[in-house]
PDB file of N, CA and C in Angstrom:
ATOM      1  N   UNK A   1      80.271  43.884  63.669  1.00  0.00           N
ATOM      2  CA  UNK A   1      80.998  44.986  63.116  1.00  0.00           C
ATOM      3  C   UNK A   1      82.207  45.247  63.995  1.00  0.00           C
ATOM      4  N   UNK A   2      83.423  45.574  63.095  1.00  0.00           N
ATOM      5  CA  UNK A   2      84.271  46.322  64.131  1.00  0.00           C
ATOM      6  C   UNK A   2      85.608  46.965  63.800  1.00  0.00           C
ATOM      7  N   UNK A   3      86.280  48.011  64.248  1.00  0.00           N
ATOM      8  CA  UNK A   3      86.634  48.963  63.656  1.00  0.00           C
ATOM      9  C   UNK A   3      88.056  48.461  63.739  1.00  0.00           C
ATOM     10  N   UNK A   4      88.638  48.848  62.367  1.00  0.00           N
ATOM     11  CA  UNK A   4      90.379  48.614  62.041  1.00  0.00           C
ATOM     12  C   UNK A   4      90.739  50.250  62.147  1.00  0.00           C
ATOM     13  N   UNK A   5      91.846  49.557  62.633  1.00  0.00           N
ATOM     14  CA  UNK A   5      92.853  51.247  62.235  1.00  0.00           C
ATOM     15  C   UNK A   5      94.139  50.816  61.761  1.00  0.00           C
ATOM     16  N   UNK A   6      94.086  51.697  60.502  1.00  0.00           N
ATOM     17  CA  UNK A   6      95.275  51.158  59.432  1.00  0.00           C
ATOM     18  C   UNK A   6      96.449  52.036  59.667  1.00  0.00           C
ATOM     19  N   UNK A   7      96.300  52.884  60.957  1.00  0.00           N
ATOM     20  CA  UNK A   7      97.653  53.571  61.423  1.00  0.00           C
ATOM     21  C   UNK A   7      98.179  52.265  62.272  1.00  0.00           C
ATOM     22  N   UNK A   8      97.415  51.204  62.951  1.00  0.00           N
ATOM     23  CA  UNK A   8      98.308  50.033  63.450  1.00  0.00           C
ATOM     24  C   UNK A   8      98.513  48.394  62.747  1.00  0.00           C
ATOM     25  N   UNK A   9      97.584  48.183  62.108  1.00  0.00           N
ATOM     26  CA  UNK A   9      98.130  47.376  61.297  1.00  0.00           C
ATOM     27  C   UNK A   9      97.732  47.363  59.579  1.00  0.00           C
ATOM     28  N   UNK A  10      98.488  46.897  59.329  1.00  0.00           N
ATOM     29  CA  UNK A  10      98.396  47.098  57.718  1.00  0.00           C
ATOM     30  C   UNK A  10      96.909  46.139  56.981  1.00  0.00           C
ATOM     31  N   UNK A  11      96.390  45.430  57.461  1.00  0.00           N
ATOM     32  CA  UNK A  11      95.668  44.861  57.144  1.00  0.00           C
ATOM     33  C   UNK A  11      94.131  44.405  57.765  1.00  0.00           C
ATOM     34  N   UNK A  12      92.850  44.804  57.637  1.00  0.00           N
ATOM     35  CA  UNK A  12      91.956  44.405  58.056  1.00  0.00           C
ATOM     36  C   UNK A  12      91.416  43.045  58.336  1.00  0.00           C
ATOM     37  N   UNK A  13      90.733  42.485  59.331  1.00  0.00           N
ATOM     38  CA  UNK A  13      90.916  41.417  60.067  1.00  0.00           C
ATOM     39  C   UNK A  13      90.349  40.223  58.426  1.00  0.00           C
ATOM     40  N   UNK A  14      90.881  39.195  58.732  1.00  0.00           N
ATOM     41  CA  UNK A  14      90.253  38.822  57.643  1.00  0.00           C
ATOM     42  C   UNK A  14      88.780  37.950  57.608  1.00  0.00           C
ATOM     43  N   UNK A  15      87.875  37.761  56.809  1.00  0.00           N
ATOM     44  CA  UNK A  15      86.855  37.621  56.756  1.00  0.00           C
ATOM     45  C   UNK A  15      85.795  38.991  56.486  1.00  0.00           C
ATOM     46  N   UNK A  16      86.222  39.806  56.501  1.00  0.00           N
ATOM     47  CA  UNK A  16      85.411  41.276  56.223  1.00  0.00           C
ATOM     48  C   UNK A  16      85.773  42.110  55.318  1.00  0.00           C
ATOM     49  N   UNK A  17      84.871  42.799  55.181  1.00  0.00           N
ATOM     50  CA  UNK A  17      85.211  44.177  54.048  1.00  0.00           C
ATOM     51  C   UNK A  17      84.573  45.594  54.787  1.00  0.00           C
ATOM     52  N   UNK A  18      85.087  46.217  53.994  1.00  0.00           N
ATOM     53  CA  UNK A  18      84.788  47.683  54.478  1.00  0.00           C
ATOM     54  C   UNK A  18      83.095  47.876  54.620  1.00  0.00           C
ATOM     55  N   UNK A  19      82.878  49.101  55.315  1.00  0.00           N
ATOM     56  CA  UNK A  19      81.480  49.263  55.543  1.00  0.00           C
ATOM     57  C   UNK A  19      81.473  50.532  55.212  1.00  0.00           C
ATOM     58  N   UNK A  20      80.660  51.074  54.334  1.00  0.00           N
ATOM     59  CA  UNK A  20      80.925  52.670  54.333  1.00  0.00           C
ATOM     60  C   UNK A  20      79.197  52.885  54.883  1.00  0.00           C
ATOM     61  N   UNK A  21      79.684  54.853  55.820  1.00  0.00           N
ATOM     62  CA  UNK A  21      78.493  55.357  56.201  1.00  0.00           C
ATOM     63  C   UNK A  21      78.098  56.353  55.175  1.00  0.00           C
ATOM     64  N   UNK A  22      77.216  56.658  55.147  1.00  0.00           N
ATOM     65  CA  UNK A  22      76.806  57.602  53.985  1.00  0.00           C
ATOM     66  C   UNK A  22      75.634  58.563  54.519  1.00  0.00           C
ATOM     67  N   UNK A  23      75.387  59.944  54.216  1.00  0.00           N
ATOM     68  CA  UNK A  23      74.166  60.808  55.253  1.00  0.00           C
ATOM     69  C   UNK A  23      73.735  61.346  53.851  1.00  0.00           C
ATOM     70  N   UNK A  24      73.121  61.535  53.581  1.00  0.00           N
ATOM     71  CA  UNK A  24      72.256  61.948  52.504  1.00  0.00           C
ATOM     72  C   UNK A  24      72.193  63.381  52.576  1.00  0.00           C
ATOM     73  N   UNK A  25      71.979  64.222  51.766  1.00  0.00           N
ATOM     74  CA  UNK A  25      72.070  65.705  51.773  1.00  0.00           C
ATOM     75  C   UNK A  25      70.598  66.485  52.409  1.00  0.00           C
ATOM     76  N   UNK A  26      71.008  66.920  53.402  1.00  0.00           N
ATOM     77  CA  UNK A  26      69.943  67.212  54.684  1.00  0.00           C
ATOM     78  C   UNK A  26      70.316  66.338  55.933  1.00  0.00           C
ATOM     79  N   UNK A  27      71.378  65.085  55.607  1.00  0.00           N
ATOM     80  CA  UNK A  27      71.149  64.474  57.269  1.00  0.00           C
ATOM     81  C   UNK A  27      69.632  63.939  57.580  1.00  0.00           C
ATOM     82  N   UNK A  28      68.712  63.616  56.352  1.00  0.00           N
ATOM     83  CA  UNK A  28      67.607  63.067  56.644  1.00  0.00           C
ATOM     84  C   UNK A  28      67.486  61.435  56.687  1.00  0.00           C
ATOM     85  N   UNK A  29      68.385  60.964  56.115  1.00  0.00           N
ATOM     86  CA  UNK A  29      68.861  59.597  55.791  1.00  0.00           C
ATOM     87  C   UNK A  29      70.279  58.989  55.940  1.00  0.00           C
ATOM     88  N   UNK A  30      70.235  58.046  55.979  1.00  0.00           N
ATOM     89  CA  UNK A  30      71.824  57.463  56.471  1.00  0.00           C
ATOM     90  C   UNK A  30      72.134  55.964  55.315  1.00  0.00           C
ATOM     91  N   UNK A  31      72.854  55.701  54.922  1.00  0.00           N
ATOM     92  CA  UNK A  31      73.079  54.091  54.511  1.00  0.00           C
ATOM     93  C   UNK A  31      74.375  53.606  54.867  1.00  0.00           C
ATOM     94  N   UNK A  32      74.028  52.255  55.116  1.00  0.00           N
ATOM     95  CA  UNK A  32      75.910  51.634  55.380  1.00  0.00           C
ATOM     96  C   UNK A  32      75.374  50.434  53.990  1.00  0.00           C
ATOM     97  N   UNK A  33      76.606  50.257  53.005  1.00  0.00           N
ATOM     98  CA  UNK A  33      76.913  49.542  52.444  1.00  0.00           C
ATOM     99  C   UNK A  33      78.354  49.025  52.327  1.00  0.00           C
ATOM    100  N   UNK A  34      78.263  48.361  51.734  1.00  0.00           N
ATOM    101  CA  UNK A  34      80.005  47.245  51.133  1.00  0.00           C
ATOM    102  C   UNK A  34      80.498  47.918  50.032  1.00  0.00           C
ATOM    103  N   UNK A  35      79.131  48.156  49.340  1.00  0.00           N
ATOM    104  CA  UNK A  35      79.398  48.316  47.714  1.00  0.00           C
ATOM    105  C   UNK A  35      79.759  49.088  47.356  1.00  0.00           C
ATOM    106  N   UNK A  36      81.138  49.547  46.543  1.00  0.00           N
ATOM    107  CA  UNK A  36      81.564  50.835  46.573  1.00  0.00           C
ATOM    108  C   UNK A  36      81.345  51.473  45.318  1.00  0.00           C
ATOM    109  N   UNK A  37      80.149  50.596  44.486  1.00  0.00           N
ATOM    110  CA  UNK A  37      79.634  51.428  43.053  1.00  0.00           C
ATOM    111  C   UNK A  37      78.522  52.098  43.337  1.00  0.00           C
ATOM    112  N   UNK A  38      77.615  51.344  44.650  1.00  0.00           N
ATOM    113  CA  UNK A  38      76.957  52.392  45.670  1.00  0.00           C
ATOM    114  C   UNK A  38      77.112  53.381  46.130  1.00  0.00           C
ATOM    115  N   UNK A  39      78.617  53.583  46.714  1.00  0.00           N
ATOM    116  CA  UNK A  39      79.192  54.454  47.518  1.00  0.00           C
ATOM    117  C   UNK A  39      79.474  55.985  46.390  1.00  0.00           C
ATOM    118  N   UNK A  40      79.778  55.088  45.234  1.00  0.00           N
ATOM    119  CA  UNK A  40      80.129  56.470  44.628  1.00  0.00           C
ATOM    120  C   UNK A  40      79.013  57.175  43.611  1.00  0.00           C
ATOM    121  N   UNK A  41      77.925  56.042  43.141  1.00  0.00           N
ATOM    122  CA  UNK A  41      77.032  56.884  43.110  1.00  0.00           C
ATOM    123  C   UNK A  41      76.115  57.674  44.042  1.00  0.00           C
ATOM    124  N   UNK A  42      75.953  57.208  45.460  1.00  0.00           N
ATOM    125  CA  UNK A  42      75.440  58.510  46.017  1.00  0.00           C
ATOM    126  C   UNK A  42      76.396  59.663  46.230  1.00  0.00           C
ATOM    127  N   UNK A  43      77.623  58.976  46.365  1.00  0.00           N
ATOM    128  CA  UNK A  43      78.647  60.423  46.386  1.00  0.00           C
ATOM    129  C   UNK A  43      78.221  61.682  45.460  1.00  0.00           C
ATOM    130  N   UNK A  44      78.163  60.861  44.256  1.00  0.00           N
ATOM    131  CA  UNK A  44      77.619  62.230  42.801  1.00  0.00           C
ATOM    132  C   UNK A  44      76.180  62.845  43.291  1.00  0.00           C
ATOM    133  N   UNK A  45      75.090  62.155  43.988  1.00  0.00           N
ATOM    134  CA  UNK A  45      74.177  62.562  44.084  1.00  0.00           C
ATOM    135  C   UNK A  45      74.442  63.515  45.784  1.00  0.00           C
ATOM    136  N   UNK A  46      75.754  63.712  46.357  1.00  0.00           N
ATOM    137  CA  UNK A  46      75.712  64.695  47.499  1.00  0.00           C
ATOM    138  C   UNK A  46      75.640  64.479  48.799  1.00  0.00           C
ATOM    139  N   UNK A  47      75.511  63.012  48.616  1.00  0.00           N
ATOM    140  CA  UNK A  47      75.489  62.184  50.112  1.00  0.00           C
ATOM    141  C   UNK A  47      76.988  62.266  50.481  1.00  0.00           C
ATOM    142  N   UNK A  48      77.334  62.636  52.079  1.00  0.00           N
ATOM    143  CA  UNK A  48      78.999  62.668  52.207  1.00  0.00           C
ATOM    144  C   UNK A  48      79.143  61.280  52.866  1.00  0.00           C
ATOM    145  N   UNK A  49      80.429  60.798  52.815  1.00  0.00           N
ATOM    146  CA  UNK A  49      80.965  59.926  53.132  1.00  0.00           C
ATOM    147  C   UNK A  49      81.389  60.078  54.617  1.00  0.00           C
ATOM    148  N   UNK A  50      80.849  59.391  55.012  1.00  0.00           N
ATOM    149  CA  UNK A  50      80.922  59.452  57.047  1.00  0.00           C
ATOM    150  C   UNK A  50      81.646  58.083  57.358  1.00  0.00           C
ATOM    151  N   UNK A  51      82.719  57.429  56.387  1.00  0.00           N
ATOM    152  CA  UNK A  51      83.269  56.395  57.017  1.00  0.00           C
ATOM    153  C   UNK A  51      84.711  56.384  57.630  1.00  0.00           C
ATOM    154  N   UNK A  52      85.369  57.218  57.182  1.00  0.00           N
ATOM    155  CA  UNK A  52      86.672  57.303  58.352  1.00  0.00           C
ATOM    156  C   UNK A  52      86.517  58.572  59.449  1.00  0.00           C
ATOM    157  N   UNK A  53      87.071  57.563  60.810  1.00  0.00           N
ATOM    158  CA  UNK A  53      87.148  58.405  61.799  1.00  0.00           C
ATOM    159  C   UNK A  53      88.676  58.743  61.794  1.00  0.00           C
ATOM    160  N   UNK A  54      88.472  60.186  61.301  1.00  0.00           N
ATOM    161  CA  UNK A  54      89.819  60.286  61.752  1.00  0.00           C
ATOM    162  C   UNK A  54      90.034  61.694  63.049  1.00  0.00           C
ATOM    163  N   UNK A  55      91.251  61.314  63.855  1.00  0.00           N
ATOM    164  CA  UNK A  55      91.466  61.916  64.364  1.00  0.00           C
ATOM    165  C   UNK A  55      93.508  62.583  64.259  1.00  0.00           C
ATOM    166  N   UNK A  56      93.853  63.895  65.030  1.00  0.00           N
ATOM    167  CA  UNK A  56      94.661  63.528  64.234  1.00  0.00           C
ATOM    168  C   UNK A  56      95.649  64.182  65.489  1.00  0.00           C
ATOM    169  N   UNK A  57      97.161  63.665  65.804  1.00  0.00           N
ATOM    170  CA  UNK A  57      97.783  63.975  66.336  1.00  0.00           C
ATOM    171  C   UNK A  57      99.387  64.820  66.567  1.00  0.00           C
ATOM    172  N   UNK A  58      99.311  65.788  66.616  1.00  0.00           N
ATOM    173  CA  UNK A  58     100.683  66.657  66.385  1.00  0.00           C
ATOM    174  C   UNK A  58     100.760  67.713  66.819  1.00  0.00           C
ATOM    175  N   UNK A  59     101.832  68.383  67.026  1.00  0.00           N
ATOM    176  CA  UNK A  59     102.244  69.118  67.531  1.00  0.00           C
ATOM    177  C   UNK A  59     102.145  70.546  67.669  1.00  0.00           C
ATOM    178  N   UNK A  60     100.853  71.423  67.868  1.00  0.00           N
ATOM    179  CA  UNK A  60     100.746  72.784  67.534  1.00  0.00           C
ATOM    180  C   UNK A  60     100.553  73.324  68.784  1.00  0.00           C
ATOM    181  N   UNK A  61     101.129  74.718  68.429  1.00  0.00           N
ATOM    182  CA  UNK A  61     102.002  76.041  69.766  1.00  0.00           C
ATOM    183  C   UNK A  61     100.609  75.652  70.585  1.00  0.00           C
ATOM    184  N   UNK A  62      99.266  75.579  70.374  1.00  0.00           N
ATOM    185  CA  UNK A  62      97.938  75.620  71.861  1.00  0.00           C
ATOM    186  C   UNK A  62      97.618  74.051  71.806  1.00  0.00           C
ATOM    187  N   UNK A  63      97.607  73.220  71.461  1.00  0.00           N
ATOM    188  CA  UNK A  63      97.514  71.837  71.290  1.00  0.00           C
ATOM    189  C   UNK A  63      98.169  70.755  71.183  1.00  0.00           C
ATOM    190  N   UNK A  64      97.795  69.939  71.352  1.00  0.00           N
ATOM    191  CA  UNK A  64      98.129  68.143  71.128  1.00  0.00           C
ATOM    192  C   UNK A  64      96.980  67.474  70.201  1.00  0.00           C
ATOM    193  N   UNK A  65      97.106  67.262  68.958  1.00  0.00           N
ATOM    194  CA  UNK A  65      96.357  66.578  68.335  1.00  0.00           C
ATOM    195  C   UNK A  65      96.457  65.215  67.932  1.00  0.00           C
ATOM    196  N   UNK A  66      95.756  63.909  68.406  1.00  0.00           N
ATOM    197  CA  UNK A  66      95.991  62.815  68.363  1.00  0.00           C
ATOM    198  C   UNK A  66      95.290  62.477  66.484  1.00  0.00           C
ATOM    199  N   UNK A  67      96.379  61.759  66.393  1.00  0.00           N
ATOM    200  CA  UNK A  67      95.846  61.058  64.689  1.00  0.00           C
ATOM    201  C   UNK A  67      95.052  59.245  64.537  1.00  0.00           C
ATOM    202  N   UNK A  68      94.493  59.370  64.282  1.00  0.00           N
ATOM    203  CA  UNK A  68      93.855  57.869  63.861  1.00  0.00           C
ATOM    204  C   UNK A  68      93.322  57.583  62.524  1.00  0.00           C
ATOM    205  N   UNK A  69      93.372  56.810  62.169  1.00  0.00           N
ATOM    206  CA  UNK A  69      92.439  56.779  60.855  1.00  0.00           C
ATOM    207  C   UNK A  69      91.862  55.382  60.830  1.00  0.00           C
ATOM    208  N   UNK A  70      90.714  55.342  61.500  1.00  0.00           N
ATOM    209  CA  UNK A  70      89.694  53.963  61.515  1.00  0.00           C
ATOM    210  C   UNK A  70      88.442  54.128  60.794  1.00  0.00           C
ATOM    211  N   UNK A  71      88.383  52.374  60.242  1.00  0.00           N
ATOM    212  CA  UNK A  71      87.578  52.624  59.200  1.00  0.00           C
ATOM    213  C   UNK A  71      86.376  51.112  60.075  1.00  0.00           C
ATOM    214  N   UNK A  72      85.204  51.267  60.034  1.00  0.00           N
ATOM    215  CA  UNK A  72      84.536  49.451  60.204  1.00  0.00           C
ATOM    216  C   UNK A  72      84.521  48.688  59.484  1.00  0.00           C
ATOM    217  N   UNK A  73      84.800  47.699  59.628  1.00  0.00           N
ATOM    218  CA  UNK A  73      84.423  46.588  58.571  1.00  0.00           C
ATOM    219  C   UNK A  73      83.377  45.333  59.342  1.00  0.00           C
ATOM    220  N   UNK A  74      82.667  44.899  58.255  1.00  0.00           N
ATOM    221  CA  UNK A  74      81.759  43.842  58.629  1.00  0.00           C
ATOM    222  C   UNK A  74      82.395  42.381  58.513  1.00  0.00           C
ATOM    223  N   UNK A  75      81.608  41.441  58.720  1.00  0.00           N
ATOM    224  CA  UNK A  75      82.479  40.309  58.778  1.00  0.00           C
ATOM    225  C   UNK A  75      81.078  39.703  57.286  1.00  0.00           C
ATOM    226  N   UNK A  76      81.630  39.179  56.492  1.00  0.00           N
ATOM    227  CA  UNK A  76      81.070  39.018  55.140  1.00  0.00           C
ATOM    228  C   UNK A  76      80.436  37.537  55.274  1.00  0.00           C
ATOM    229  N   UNK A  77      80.602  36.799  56.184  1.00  0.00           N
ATOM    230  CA  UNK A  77      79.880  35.342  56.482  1.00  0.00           C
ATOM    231  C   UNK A  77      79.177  34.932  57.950  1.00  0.00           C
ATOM    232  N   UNK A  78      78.431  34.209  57.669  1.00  0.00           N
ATOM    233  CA  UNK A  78      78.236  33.745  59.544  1.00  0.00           C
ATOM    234  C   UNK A  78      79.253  33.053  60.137  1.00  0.00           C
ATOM    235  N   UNK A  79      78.810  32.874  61.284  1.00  0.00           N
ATOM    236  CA  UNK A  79      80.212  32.491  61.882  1.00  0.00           C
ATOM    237  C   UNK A  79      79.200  32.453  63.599  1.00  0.00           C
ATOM    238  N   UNK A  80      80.176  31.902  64.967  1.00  0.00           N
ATOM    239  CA  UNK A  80      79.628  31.681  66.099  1.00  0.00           C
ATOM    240  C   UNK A  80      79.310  33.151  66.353  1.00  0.00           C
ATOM    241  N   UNK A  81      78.153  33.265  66.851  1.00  0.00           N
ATOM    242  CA  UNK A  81      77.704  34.262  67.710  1.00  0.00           C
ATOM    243  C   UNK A  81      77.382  35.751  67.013  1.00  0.00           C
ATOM    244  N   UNK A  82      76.836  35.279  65.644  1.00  0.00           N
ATOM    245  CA  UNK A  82      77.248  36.360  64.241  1.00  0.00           C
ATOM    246  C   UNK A  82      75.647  36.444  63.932  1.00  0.00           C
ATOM    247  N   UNK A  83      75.212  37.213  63.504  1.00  0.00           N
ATOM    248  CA  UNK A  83      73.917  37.431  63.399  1.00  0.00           C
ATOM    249  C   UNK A  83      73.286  37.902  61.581  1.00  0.00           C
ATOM    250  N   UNK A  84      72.877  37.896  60.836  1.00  0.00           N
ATOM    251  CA  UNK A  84      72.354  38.962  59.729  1.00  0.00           C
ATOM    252  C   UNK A  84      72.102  40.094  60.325  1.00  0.00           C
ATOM    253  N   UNK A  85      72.432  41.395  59.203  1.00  0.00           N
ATOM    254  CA  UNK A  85      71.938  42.681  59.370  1.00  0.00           C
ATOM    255  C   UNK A  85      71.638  43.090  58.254  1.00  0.00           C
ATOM    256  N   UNK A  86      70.202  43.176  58.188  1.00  0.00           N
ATOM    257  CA  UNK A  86      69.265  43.446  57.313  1.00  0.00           C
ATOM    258  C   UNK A  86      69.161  44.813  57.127  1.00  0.00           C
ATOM    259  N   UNK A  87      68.426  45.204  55.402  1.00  0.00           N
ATOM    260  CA  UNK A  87      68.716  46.426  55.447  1.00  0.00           C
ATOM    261  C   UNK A  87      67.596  46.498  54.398  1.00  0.00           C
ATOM    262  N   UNK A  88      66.388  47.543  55.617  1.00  0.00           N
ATOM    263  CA  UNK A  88      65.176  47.979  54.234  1.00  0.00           C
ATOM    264  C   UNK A  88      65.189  49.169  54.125  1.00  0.00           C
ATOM    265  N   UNK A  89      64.104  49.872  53.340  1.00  0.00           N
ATOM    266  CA  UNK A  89      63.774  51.192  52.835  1.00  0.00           C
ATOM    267  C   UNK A  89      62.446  51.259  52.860  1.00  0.00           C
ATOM    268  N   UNK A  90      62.326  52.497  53.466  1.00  0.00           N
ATOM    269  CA  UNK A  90      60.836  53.539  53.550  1.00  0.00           C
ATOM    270  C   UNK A  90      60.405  53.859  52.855  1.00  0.00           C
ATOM    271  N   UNK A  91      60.060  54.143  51.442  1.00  0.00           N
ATOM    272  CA  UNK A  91      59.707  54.796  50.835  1.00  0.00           C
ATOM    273  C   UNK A  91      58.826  55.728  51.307  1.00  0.00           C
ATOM    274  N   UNK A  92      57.453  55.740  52.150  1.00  0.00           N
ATOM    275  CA  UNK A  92      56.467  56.517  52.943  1.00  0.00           C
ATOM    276  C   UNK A  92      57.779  57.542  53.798  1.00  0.00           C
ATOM    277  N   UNK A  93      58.765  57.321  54.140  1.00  0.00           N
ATOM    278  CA  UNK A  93      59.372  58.444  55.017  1.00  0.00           C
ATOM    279  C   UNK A  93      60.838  58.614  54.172  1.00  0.00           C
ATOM    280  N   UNK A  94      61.087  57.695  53.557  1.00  0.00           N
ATOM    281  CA  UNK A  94      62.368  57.609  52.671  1.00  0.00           C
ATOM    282  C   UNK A  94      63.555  57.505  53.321  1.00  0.00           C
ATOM    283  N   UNK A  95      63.540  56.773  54.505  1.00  0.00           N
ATOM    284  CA  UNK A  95      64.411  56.476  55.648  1.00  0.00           C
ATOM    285  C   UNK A  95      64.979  54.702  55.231  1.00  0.00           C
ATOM    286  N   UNK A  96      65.925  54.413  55.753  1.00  0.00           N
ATOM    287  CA  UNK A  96      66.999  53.066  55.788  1.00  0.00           C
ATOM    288  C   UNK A  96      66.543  52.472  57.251  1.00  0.00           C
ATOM    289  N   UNK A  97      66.601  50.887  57.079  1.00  0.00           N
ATOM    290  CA  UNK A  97      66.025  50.604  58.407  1.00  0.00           C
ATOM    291  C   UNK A  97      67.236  49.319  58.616  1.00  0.00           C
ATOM    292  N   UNK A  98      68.282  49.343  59.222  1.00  0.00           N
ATOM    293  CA  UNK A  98      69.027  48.249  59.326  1.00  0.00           C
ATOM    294  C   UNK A  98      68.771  47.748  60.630  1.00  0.00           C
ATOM    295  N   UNK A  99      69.096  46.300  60.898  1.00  0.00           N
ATOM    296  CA  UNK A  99      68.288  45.323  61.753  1.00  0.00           C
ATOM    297  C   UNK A  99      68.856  44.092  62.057  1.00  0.00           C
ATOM    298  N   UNK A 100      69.041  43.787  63.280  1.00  0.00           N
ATOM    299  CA  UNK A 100      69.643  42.084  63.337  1.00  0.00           C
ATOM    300  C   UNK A 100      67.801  40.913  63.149  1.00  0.00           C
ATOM    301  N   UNK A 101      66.937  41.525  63.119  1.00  0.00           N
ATOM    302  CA  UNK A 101      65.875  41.138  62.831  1.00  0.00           C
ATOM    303  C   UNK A 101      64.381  41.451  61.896  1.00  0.00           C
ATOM    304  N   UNK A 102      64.742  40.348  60.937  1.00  0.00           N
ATOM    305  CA  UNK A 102      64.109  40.504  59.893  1.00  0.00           C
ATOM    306  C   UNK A 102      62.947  40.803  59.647  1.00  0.00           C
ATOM    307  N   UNK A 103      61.826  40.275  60.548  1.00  0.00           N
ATOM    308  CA  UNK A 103      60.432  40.270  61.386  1.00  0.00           C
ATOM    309  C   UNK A 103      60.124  42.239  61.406  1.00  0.00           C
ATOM    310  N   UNK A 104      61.323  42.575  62.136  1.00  0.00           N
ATOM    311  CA  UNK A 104      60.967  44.080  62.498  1.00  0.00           C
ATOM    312  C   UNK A 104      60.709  44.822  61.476  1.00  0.00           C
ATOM    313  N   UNK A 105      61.480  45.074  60.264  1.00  0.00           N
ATOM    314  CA  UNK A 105      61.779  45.139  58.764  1.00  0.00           C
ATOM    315  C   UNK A 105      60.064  45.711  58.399  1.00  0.00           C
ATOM    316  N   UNK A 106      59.739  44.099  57.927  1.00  0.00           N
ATOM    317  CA  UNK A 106      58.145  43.269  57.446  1.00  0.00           C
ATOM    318  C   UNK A 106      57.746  43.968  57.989  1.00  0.00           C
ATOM    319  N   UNK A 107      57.692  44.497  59.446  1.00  0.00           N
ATOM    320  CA  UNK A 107      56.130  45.011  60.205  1.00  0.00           C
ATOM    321  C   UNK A 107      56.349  46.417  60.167  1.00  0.00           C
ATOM    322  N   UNK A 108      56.963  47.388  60.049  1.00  0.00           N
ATOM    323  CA  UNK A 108      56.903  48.253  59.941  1.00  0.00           C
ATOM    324  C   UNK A 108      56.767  48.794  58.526  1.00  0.00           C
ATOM    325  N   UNK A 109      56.749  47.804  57.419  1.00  0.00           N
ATOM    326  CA  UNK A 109      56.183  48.366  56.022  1.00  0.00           C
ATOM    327  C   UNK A 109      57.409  48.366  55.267  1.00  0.00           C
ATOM    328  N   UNK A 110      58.138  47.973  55.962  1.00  0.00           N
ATOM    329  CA  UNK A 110      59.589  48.471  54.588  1.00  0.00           C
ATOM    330  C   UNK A 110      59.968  47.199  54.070  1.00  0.00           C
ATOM    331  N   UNK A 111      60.470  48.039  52.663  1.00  0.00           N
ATOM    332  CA  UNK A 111      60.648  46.847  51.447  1.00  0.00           C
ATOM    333  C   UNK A 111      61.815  46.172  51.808  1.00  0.00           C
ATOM    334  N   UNK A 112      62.545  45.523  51.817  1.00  0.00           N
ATOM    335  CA  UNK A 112      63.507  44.289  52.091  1.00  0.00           C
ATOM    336  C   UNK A 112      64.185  44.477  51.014  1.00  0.00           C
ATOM    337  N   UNK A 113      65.823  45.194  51.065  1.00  0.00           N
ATOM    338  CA  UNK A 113      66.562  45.521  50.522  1.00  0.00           C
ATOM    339  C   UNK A 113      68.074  44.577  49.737  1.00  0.00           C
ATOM    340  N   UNK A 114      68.000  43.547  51.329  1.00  0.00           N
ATOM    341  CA  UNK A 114      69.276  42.120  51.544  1.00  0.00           C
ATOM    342  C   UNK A 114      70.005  42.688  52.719  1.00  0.00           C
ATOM    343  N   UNK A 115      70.969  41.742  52.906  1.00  0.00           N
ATOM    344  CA  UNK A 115      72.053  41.474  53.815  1.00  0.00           C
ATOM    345  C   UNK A 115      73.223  42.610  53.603  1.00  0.00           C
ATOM    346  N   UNK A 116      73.307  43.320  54.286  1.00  0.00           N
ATOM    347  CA  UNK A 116      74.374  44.068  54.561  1.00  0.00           C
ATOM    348  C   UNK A 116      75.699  42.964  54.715  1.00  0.00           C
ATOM    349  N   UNK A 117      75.370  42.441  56.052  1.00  0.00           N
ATOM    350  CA  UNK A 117      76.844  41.257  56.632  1.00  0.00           C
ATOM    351  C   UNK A 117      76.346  40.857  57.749  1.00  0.00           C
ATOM    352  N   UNK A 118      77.263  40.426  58.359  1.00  0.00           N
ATOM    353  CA  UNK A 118      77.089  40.009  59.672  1.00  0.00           C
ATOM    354  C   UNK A 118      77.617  40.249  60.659  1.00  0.00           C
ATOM    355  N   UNK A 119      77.016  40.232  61.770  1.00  0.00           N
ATOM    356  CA  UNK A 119      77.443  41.123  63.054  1.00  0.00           C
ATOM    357  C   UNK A 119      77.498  40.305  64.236  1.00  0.00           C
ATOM    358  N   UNK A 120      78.210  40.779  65.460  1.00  0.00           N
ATOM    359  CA  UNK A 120      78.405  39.953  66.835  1.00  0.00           C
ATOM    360  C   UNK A 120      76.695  40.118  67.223  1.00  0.00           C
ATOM    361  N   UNK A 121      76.213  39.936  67.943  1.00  0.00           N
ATOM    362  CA  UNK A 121      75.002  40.000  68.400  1.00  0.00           C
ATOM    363  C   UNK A 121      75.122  40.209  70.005  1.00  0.00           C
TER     364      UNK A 121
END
């Protein structure tokens, strides 16, 4: 994973796509997906969108406010030193379990959801 900021270049590295975070209404759950027909149906269902960091920078009479606007993106293939990140679900706690190991997933009971992307390890 790793984070672009489109205040410095116009274009995200290539080989990746966006990653969106998502918190579920309560902050009891979290998801990162790609998919942004995902993204916007939990949007309707109240989950907020936790994927840009922004920060922001300018000029006010008690402050200095710095601006950024970074977003992560995953890298969408393997590649040297790139790992899977797996992504199950709880149903018994109704929690997201993402993972560079698949094994962990299986033993703790959760259903096996697919591949998010791939990550440095």
């Amino acid at each position: 994973m790793g984070i672009y900021n489109k205040a410095v270049t116009a274009t995200p590295p290539a080989g990746t796509i966006q990653l969106f975070f998502l918190l579920s209404p309560g902050n009891r759950d979290f998801l990162l997906t790609t998919n942004v027909g995902e993204r916007n149906t939990l949007l309707r269902q109240r989950w907020r969108n936790v994927s840009e960091y922004n920060l922001y920078e300018r000029e006010d009479p008690c402050r200095r406010i710095l601006i950024l606007n970074e977003f992560s993106y995953i890298h969408t293939f393997g590649g040297s030193g790139r790992v899977k990140l797996y992504r199950f679900y709880g149903a018994s706690n109704t929690y997201h379990l993402f993972t560079t190991n698949y094994q962990e997933g299986v033993n703790a009971g959760y259903t096996y959801e697919g591949v998010t992307g791939w990550v440095h390890r």
